[in-house]
Protein backbone atom coordinates (compact mmCIF):
# COMPACT_ATOMS: atom_id res chain seq x y z
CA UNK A 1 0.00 0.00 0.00
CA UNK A 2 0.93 3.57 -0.85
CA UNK A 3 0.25 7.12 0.63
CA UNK A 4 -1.10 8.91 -2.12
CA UNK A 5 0.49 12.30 -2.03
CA UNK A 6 -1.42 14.56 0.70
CA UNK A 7 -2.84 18.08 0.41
CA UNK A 8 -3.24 20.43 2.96
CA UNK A 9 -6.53 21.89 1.88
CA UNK A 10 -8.23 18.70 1.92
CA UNK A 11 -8.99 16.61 4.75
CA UNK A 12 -10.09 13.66 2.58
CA UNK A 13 -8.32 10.32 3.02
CA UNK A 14 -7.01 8.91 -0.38
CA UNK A 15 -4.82 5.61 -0.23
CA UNK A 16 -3.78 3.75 -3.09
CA UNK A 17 -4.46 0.23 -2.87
CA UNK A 18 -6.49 -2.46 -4.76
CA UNK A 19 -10.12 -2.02 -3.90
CA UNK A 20 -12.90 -4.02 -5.09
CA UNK A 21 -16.57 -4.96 -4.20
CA UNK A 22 -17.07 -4.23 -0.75
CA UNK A 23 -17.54 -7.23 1.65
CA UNK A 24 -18.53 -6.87 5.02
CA UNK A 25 -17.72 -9.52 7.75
CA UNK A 26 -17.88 -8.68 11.98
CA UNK A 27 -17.40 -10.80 14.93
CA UNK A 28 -20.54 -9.99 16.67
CA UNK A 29 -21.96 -12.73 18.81
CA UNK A 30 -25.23 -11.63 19.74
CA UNK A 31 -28.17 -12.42 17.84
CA UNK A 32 -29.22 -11.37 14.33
CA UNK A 33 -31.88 -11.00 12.06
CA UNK A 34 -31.51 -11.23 8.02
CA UNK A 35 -34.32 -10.34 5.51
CA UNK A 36 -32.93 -10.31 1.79
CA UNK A 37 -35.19 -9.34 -1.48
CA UNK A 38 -33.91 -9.02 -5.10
CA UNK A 39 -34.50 -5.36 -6.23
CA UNK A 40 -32.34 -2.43 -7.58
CA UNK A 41 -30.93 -5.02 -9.94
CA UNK A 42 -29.44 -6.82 -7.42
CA UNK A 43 -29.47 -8.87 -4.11
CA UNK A 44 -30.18 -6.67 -1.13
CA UNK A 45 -30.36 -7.37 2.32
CA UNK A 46 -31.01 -5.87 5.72
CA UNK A 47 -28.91 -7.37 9.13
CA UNK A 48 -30.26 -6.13 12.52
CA UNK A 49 -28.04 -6.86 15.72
CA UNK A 50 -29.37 -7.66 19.22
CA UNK A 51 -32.38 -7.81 20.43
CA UNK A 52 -35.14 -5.76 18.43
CA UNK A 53 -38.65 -5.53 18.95
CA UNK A 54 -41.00 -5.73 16.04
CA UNK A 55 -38.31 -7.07 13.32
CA UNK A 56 -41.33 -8.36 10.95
CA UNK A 57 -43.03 -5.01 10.68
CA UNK A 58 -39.57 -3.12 10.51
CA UNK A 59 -38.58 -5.55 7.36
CA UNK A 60 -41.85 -5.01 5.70
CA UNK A 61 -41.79 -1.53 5.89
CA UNK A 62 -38.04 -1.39 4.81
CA UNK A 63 -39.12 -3.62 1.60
CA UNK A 64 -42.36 -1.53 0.73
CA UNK A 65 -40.33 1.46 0.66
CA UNK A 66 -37.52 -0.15 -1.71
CA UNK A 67 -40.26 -1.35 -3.73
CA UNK A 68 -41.86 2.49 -3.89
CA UNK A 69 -38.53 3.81 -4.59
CA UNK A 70 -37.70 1.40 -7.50
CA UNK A 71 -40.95 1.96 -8.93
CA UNK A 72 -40.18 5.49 -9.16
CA UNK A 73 -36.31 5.76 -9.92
CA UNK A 74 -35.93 2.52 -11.87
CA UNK A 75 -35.27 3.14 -15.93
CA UNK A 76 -35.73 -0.81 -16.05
CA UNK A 77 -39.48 -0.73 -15.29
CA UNK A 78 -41.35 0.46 -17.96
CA UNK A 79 -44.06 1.86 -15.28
CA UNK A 80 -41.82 3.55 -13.14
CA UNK A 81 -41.53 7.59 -13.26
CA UNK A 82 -38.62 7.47 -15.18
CA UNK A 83 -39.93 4.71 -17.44
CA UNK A 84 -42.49 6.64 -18.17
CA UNK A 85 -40.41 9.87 -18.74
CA UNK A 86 -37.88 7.54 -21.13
CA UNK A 87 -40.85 6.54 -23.07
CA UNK A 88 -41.69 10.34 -23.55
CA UNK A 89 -44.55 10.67 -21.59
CA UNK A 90 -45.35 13.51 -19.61
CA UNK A 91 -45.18 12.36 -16.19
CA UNK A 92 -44.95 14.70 -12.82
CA UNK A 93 -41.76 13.77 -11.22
CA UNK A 94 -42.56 12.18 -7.77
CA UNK A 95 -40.28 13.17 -4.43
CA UNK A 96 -37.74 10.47 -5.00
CA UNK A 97 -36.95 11.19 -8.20
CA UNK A 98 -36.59 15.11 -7.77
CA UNK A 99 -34.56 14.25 -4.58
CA UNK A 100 -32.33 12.10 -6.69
CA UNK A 101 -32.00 14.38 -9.55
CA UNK A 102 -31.57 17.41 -7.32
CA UNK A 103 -28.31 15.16 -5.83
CA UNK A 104 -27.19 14.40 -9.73
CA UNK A 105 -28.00 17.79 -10.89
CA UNK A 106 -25.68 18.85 -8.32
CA UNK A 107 -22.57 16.63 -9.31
CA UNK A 108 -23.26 17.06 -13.19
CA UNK A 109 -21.89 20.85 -12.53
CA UNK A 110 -19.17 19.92 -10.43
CA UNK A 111 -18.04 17.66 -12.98
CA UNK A 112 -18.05 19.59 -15.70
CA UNK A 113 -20.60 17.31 -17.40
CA UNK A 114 -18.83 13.85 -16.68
CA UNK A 115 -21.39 12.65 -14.88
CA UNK A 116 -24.88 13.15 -16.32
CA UNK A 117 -28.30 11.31 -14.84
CA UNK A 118 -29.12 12.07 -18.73
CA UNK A 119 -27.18 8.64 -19.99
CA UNK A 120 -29.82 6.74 -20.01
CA UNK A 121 -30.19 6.47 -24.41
CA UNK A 122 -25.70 5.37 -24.10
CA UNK A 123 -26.49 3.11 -21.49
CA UNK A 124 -29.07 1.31 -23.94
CA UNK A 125 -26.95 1.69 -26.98
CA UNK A 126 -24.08 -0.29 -25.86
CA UNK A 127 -25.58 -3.18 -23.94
CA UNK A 128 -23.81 -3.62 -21.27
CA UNK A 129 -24.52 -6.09 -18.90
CA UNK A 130 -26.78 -7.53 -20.96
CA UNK A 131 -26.53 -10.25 -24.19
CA UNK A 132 -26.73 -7.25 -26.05
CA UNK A 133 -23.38 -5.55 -25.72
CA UNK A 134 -21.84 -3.99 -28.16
CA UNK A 135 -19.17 -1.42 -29.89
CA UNK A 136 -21.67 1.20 -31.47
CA UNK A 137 -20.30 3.74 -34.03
CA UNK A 138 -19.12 7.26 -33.25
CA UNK A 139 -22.80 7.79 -34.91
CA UNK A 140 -24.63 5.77 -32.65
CA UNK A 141 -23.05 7.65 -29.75
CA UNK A 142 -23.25 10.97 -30.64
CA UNK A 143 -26.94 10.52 -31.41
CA UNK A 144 -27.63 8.74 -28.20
CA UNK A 145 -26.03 11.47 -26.54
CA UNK A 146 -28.56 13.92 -27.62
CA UNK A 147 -31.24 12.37 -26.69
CA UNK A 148 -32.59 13.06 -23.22
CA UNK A 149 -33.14 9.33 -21.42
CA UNK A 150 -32.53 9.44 -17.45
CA UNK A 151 -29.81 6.58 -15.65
CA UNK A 152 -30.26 6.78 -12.11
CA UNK A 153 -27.84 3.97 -11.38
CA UNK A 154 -25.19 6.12 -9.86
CA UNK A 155 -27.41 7.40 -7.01
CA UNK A 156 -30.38 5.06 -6.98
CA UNK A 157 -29.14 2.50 -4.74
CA UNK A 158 -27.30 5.26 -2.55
CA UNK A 159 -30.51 7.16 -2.32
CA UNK A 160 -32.37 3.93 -1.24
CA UNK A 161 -29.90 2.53 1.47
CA UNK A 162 -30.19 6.50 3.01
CA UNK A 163 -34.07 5.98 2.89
CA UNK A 164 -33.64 2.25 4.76
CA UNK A 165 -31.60 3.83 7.34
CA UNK A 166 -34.17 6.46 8.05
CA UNK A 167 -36.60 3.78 8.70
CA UNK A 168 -34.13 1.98 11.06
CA UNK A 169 -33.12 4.60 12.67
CA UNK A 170 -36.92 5.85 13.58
CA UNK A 171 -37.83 2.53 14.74
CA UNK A 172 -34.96 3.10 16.82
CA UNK A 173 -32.67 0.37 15.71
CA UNK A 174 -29.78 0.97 17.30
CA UNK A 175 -27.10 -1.35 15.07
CA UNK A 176 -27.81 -2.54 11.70
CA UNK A 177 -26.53 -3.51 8.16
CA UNK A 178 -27.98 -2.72 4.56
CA UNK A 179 -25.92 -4.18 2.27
CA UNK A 180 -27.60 -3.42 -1.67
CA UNK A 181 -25.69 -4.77 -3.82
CA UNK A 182 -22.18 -3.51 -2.39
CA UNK A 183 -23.58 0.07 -1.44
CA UNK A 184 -23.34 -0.40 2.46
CA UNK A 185 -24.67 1.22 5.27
CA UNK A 186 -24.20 1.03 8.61
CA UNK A 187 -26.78 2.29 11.42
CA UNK A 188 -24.70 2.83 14.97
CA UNK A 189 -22.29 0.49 15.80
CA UNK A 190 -22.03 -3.21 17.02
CA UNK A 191 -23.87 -4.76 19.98
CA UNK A 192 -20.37 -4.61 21.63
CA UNK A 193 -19.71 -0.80 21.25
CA UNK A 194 -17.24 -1.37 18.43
CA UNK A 195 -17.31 0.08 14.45
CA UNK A 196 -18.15 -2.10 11.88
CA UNK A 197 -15.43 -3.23 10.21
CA UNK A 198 -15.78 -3.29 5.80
CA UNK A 199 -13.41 -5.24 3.84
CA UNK A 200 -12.49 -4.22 0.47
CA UNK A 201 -11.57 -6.95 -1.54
CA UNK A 202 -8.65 -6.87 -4.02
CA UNK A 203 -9.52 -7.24 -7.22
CA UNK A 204 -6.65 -9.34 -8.36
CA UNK A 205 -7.33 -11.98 -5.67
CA UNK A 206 -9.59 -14.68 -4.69
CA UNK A 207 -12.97 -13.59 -3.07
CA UNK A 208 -12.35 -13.28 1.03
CA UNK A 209 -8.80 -11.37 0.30
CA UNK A 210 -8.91 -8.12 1.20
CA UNK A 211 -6.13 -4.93 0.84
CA UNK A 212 -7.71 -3.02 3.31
CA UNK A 213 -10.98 -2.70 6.42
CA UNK A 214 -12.46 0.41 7.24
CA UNK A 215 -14.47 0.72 10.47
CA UNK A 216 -17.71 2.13 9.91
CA UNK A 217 -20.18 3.78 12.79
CA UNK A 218 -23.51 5.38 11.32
CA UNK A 219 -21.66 5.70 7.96
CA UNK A 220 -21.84 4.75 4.52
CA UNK A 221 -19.37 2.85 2.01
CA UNK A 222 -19.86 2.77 -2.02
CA UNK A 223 -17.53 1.46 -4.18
CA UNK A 224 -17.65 1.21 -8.57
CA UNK A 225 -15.53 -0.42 -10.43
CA UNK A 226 -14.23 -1.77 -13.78
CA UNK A 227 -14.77 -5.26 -12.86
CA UNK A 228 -18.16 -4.93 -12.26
CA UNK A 229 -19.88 -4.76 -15.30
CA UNK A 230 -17.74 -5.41 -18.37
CA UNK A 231 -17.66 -6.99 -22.04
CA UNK A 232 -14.67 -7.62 -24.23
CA UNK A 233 -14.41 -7.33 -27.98
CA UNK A 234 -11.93 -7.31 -30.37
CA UNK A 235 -9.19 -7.32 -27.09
CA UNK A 236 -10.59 -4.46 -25.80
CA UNK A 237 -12.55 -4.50 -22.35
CA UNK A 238 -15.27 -2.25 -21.78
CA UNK A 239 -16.92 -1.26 -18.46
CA UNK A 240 -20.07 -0.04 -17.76
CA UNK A 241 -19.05 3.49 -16.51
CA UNK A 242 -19.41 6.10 -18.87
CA UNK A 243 -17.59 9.44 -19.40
CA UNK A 244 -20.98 11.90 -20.52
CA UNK A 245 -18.67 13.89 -22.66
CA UNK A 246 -18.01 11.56 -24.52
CA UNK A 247 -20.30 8.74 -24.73
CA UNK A 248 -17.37 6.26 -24.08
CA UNK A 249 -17.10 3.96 -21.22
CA UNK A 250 -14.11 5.12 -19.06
CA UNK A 251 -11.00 3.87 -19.67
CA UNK A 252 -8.22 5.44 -17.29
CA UNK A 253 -6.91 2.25 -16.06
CA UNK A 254 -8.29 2.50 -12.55
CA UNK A 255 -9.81 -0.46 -11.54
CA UNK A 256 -11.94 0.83 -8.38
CA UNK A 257 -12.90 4.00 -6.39
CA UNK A 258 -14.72 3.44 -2.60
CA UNK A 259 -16.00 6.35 -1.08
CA UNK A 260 -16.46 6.44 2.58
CA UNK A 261 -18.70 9.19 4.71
CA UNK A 262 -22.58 9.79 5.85
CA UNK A 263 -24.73 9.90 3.07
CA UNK A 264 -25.30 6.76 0.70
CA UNK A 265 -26.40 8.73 -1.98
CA UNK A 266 -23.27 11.25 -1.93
CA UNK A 267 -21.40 7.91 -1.72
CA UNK A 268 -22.64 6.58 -4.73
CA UNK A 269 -21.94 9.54 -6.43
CA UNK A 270 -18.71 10.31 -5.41
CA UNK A 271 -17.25 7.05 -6.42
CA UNK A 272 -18.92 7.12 -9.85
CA UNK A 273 -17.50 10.74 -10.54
CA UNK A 274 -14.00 10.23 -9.04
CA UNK A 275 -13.73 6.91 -11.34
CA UNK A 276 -14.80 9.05 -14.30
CA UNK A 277 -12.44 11.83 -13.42
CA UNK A 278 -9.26 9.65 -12.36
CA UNK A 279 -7.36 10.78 -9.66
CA UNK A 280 -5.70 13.92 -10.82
CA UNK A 281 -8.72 15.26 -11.94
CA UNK A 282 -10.96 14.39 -8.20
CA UNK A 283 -9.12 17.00 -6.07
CA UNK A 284 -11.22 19.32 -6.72
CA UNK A 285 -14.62 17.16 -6.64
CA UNK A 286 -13.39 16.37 -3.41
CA UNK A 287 -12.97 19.87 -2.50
CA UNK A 288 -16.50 19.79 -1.90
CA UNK A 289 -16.91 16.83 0.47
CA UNK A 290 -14.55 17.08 3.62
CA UNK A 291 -16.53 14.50 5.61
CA UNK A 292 -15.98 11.76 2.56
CA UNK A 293 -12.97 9.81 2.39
CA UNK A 294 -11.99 8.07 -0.89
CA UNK A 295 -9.91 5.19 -1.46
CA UNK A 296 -8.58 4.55 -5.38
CA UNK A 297 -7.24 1.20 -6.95
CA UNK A 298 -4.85 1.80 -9.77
């Protein structure tokens, strides 16, 4: 591991190491319970520690509200707001999806256009993730770039682990996991008093080996990544992060960003951006976010 070089004006942490998915692992003894439900994509799941009253009707309000988000936020449903809005309908944008857009609004200026929530017609085009992936032409891109399709992914699942936690937290939970999809969050501490301790997983080894833990108390950690999502043609590898100014998926030769601090959703956003940008170009993204540390594999 490596010290990247420090600045004075920023009190983010930013180590260079391998990072990769986050996996979370803790040496609590006491007693748990685990609810898991497919959504967002992905396999999500909520842990609660110790003894809590009511577990049932905190899951099932924890799930209703996932489900209420995704039907809102999703561009995969074809129902949800933003379905709807992809499909050119005239839809009035619901709570969640103005909070989220407010958020990506917000880092589409501070990135100079890198990141967009307006990806959502490049996302399509080239496939990926899907059977469908594919090198488009500099046509196809440039046309899909005009068009005006929202992609939520790089906040939705922040935005959703935030909204879980709110629900913990007022049914006074006092230490819990969400875990969606490698966007953690953690709600106080451990039933012994102790942080949470994350493992980020290097890339380049086998699943279980990590190159660093961070402890975590009534915090947030996102990571993205090249590995992630990817397809490979002509000996080329493609992820699916794109660069919005160009219609490209990002190729910069990092292979993962994780963003630590309070908010999910700023989380999310932050490690999405700062892969776009590279490190160089972050400093002064992270300018803006003194509570958020960042960790970047290169």
């Amino acid at each position: 591991m490596q010290t990247m070089k420090k600045n004075a004006k920023l009190s983010f942490l930013l180590i260079l190491l391998s990072v990769s998915v986050l996996f979370l692992f803790t040496s609590c003894s006491d007693s748990k319970k685990v609810s898991e439900r497919y959504c967002f994509g992905t396999l999500c799941s909520v842990t609660l520690y110790g003894k809590t009253k009511d577990s049932n009707e905190i899951f099932d309000n924890i799930w209703s509200r996932m489900s209420e988000i995704e039907n809102h936020i999703s561009a995969n449903i074809p129902d949800s707001t933003v379905g709807r809005f992809n499909a050119g309908e005239s839809v009035s944008f619901d709570s969640d999806t103005l909070s989220v857009l407010d958020v990506a609004t917000r880092f589409y200026e501070l990135t100079g256009g890198a990141l967009s929530p307006y990806l959502g017609a490049v996302t399509e085009l080239w496939g990926i993730g899907t059977e469908n992936a594919r090198v488009p032409s500099a046509e196809e891109i440039q046309k899909a770039l005009t068009e005006k399709k929202l992609d939520l992914g790089a906040y939705g699942k922040g935005y959703a682990a935030d909204e879980a936690a709110k629900i913990l937290r007022k049914s006074k939970v006092s230490s819990a996991l969400i875990n969606f999809g490698g966007n953690i969050c953690c709600v106080g501490c451990r039933p012994d008093g102790k942080a949470f301790r994350i493992g980020l997983q290097d890339p380049d080894g086998l699943r279980g080996t990590y190159s660093k833990t961070v402890d975590v108390t009534d915090g947030c950690v996102v990571t993205s990544g090249s590995y992630e999502r990817f397809f490979c043609s002509e000996g080329v590898t493609y992820c699916h992060i794109f660069d919005a100014g160009t219609g490209m998926p990002v190729q910069n030769g990092l292979k993962a960003v994780a963003v630590t601090g309070p908010e999910g959703i700023i989380c999310d956003a932050l490690s999405t951006a700062c892969f776009i940008l590279g490190e160089k170009d972050s400093y002064n993204l992270l300018a803006h976010f003194p509570e958020y540390s960042v960790v970047f594999d290169l």
